[in-house]
Protein backbone atom coordinates (compact mmCIF):
# COMPACT_ATOMS: atom_id res chain seq x y z
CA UNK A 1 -14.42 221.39 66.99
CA UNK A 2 -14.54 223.37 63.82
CA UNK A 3 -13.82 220.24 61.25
CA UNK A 4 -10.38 220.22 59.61
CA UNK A 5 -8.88 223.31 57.78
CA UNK A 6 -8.05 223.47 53.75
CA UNK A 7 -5.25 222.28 52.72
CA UNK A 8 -3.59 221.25 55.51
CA UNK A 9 -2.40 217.45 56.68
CA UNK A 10 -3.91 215.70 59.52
CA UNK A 11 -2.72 212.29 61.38
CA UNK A 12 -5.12 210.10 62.87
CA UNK A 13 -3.67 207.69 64.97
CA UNK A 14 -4.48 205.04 67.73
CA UNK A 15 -4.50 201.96 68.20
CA UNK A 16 -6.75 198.76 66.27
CA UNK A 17 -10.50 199.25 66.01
CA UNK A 18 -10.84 202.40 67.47
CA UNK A 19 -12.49 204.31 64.60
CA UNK A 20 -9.80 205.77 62.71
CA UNK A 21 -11.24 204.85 59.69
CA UNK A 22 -15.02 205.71 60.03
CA UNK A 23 -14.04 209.22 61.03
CA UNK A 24 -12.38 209.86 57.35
CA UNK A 25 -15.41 208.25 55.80
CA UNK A 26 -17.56 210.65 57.89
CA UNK A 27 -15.70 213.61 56.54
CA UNK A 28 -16.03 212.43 53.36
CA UNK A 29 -19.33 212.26 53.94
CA UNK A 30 -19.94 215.51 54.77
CA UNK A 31 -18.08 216.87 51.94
CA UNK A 32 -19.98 214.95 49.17
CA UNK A 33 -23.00 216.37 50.97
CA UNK A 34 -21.89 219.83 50.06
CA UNK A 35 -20.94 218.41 46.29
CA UNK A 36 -16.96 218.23 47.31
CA UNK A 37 -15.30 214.90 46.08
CA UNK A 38 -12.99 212.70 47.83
CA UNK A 39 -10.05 210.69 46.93
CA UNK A 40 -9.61 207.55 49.06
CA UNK A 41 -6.57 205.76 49.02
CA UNK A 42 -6.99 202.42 50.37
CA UNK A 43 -3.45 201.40 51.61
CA UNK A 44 -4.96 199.15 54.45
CA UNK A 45 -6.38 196.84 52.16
CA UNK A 46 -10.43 196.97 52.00
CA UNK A 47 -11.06 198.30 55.09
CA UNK A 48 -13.71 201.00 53.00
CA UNK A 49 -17.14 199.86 53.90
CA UNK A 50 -18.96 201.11 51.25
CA UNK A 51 -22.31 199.95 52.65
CA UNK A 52 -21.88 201.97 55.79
CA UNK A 53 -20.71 205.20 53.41
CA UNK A 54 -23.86 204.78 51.18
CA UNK A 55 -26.46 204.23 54.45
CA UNK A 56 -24.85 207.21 55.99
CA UNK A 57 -25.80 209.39 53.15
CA UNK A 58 -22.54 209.60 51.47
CA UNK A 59 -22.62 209.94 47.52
CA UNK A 60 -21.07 207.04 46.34
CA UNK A 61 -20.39 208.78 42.84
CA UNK A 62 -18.21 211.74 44.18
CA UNK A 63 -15.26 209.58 45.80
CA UNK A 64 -12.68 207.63 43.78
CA UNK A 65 -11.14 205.34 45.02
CA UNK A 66 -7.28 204.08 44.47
CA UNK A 67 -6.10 200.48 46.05
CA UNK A 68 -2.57 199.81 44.37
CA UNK A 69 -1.78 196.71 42.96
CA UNK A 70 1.13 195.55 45.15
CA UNK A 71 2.05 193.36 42.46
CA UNK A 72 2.63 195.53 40.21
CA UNK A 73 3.32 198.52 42.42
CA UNK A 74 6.23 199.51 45.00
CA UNK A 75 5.64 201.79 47.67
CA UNK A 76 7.48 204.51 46.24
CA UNK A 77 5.35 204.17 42.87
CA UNK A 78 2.16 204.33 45.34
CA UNK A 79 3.20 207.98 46.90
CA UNK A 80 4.24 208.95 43.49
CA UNK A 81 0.08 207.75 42.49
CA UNK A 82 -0.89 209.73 45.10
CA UNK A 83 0.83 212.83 44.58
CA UNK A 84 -0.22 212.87 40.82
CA UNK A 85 -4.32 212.80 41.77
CA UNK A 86 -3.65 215.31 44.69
CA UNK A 87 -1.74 217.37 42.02
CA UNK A 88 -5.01 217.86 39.84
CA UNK A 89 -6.65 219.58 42.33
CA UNK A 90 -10.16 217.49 42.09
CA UNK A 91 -10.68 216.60 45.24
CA UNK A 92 -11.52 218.81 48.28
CA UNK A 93 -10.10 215.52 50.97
CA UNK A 94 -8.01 212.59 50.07
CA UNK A 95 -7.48 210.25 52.88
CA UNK A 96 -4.43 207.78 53.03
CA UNK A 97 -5.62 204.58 55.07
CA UNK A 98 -3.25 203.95 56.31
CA UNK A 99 0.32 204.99 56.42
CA UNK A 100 1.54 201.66 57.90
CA UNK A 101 -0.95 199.61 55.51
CA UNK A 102 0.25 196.48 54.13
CA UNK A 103 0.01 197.49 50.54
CA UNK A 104 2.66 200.24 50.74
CA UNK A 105 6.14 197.88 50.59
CA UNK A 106 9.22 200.42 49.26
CA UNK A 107 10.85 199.04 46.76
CA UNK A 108 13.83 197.81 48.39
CA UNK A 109 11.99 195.56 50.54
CA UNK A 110 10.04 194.23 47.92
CA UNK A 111 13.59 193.25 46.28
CA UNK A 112 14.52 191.08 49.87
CA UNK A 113 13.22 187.68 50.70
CA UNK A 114 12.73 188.27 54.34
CA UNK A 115 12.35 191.24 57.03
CA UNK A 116 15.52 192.61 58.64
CA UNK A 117 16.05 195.25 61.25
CA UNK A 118 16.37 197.66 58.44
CA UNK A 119 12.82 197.98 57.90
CA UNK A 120 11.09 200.65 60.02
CA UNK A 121 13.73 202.89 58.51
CA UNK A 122 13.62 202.50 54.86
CA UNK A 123 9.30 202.96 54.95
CA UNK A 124 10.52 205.83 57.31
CA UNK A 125 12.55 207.83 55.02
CA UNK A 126 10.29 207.19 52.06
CA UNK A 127 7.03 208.30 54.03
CA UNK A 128 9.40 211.53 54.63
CA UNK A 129 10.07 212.22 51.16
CA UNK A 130 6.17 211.99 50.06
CA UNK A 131 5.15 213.80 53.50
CA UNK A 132 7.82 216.96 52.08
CA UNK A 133 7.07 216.54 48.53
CA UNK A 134 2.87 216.90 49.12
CA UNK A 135 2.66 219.40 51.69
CA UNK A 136 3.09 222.07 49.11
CA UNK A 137 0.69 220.59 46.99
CA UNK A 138 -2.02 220.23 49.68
CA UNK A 139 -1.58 224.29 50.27
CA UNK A 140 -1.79 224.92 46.11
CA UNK A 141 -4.97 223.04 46.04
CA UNK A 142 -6.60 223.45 49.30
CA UNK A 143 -6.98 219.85 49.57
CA UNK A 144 -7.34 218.42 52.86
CA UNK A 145 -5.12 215.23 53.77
CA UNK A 146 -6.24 213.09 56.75
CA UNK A 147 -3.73 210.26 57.37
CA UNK A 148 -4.46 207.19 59.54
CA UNK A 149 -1.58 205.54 61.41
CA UNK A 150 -1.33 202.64 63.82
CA UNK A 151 0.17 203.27 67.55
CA UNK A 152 2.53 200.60 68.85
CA UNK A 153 4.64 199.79 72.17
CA UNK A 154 8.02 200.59 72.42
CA UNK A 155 9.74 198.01 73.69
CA UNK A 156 12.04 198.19 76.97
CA UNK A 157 10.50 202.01 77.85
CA UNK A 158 10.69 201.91 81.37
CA UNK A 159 9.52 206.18 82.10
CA UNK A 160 7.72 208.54 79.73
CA UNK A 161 5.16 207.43 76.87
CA UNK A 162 5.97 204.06 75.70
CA UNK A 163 3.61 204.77 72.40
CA UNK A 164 4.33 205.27 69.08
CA UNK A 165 3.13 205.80 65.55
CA UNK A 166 5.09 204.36 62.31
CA UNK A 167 6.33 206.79 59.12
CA UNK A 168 9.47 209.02 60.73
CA UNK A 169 9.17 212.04 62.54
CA UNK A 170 8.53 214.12 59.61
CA UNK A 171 4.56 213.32 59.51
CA UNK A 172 4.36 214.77 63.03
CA UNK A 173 6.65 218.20 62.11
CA UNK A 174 4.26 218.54 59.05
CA UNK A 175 0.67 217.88 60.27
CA UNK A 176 -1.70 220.80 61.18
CA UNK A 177 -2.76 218.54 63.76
CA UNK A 178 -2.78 215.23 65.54
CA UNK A 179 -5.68 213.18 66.81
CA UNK A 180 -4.93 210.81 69.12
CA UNK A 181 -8.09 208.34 69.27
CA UNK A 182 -8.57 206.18 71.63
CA UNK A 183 -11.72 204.30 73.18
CA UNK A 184 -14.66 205.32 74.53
CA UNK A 185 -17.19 204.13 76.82
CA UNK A 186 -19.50 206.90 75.60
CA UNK A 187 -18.72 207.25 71.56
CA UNK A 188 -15.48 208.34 69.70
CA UNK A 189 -16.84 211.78 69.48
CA UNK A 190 -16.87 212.75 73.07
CA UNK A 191 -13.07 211.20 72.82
CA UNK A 192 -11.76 213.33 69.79
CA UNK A 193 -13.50 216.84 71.60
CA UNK A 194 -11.49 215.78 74.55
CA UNK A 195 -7.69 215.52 72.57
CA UNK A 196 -9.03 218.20 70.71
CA UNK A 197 -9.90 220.99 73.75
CA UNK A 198 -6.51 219.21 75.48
């Protein structure tokens, strides 16, 4: 399909188990291969597998990896992280797994006791902010950004697509493109060639 262009951002999104993840680590991969490094940002908490990433010929030494200390970091503090790295212009593909990962709290729900209705649109508006604040960057740098997000059911959709993917609308405005995967019976490939020609 061409791979994914320089500094641009990418979304990745689907449902559980479907792949999201392996198909970041095989870009990264391919970019240590050709002596590129590779920021990964595990938001999902330790879903890297770095045995599969090593036996798949990927070069251990040329991707750094950042997993944020939710005790000692909000979610706000964790974009700001991630901006910072982006900023030095190191890394040739930093991948954010994933954008509704349990280690990214904003700060103001860290500060509650328990989850109100208020929370899909506080981790909204700050994945907006950090979505408007690195796009810029990404373009400076020619750093690619592949983001992984979870699809969910809307609940009470009676016509049209009852998916959707967490983070605002602002990811979807600001990627260079959108990969919906889904299962195969065949391999995730032939699935991603098929959005991809769609």
């Amino acid at each position: 399909t061409g791979g994914f262009l320089k500094g641009k951002p990418y979304e990745l999104f689907g449902v559980e188990h479907t792949g999201k993840t392996y198909i970041c680590m095989g870009s990264c991969i391919e970019a240590s291969i050709h002596k590129k490094k590779c920021l990964w940002n595990d938001i999902e908490d330790k879903a890297f597998d770095e045995k599969w990433y090593i036996n798949r010929g990927g070069n251990i030494d040329l991707l750094d990896r950042f997993r944020p200390d939710p005790a000692k970091m909000c979610g706000e503090e964790v974009m700001e992280s991630i901006i910072d790295l982006v900023s030095t212009g190191e890394y040739a593909i930093a991948v954010i797994d994933s954008l509704a990962g349990p280690l990214f709290i904003p700060k103001r729900l860290m500060d509650k006791k328990i989850m109100d209705t208020s929370q899909p649109a506080i981790k909204a508006t700050v994945n907006n902010e950090f979505i408007e604040k690195i796009t810029p960057i990404l373009s400076i740098t020619k750093t690619t950004l592949l983001i992984t997000n979870h699809q969910s059911t809307k609940i009470g959709v009676t016509f049209g697509d009852p998916t959707t993917t967490s983070g605002g609308k602002m990811l979807k405005h600001y990627a260079d493109g959108r990969l919906k995967i889904k299962p195969s019976k065949t391999n995730i490939l032939g699935t991603i060639i098929k959005q991809k020609r769609a």
